[in-house]
C-alpha atoms as a PDB file:
ATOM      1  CA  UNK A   1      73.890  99.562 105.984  1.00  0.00           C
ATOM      2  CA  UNK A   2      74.105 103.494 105.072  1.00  0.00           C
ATOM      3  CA  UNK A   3      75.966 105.704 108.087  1.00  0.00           C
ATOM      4  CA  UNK A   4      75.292 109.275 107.957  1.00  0.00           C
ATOM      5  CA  UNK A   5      78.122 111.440 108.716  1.00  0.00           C
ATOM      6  CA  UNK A   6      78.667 115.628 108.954  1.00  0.00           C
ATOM      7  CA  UNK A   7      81.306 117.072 107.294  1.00  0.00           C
ATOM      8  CA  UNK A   8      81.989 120.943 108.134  1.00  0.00           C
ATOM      9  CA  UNK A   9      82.915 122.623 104.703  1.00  0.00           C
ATOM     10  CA  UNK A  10      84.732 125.658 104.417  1.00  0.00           C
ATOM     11  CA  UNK A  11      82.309 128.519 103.373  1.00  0.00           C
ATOM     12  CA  UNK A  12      84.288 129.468 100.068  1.00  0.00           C
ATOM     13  CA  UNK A  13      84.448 125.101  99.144  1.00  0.00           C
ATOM     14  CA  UNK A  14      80.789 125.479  99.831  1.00  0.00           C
ATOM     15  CA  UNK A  15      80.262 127.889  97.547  1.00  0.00           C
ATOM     16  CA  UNK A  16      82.254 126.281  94.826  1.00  0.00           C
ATOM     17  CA  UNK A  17      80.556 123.182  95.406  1.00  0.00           C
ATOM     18  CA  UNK A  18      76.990 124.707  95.351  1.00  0.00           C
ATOM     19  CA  UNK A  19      77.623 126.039  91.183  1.00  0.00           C
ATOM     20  CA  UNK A  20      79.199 123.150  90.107  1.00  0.00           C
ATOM     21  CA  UNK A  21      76.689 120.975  91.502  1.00  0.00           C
ATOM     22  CA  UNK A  22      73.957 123.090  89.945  1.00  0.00           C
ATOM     23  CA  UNK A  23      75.901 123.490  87.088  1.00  0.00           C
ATOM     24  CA  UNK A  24      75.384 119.621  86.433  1.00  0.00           C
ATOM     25  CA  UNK A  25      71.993 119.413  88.069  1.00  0.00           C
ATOM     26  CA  UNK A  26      73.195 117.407  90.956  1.00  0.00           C
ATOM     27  CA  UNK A  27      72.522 117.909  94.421  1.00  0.00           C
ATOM     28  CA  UNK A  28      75.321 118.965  96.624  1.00  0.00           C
ATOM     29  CA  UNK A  29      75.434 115.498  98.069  1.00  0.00           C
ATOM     30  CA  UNK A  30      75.117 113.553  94.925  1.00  0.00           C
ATOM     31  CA  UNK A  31      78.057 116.143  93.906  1.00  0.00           C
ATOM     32  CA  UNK A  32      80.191 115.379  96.720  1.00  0.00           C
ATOM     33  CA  UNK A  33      79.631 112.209  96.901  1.00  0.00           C
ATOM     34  CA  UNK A  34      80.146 111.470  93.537  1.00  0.00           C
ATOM     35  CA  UNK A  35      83.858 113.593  94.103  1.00  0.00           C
ATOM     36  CA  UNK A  36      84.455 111.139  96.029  1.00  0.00           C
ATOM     37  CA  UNK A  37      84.325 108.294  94.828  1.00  0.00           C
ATOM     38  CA  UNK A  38      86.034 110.005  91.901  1.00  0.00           C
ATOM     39  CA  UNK A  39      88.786 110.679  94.093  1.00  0.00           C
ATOM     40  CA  UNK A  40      89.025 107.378  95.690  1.00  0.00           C
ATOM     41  CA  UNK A  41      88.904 105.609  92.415  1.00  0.00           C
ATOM     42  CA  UNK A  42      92.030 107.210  91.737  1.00  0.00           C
ATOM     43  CA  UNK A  43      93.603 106.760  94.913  1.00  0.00           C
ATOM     44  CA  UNK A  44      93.247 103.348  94.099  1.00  0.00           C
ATOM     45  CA  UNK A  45      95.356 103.509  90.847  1.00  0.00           C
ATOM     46  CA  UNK A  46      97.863 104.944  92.149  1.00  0.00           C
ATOM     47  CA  UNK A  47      98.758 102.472  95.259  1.00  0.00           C
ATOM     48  CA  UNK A  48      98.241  99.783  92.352  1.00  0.00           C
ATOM     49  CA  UNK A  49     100.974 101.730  90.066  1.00  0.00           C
ATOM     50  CA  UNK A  50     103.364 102.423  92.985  1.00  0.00           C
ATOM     51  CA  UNK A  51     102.724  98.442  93.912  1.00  0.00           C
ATOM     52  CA  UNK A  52     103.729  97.593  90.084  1.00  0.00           C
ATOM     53  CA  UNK A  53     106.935  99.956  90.455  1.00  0.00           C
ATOM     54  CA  UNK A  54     108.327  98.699  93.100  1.00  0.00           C
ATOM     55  CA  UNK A  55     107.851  95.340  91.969  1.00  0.00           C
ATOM     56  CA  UNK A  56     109.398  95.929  89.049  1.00  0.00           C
ATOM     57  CA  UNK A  57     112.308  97.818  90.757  1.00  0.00           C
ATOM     58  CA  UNK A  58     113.037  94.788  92.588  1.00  0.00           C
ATOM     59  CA  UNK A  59     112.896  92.614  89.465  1.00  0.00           C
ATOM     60  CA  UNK A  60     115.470  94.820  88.474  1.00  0.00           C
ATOM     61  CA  UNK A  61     117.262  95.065  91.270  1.00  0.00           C
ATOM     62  CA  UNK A  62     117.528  91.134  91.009  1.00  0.00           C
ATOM     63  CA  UNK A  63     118.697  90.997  87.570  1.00  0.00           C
ATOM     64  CA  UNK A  64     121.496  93.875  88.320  1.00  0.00           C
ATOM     65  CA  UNK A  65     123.070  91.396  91.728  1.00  0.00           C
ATOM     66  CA  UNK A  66     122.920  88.466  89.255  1.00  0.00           C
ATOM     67  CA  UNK A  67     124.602  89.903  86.396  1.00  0.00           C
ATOM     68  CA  UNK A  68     127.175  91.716  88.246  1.00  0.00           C
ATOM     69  CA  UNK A  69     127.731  88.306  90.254  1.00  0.00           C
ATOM     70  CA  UNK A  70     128.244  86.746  86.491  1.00  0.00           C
ATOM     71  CA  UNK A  71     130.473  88.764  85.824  1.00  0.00           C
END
């Protein structure tokens, strides 16, 4: 199912938006939509790197009570 939504640019983003998107012989829309996804795609990496830090700072964490209980 495909939901059509308005989105108010700024008029100076607008104008940006129209060159590039000529500039690569997209369509504003295929431009912006294409941003993002780009956008979101990264978005995504970075909730999966902060997920893998703080997992590891835990590990960590972990290993630091143990030792200093071994000692």
């Amino acid at each position: 199912m495909t939901t059509i939504t308005t989105l108010f640019i700024p008029q100076k983003i607008e104008k940006e938006v129209k060159e590039i998107s000529q500039g690569f012989g997209l369509s504003k829309e295929d431009f912006i939509i294409n941003a993002i996804l780009f956008y979101l795609k990264n978005l995504e990496k970075k909730i999966e790197l902060k997920k893998e830090l703080e997992t590891w700072e835990k590990i960590s964490n972990d290993d630091l009570l143990k030792f200093e209980k071994s000692i």
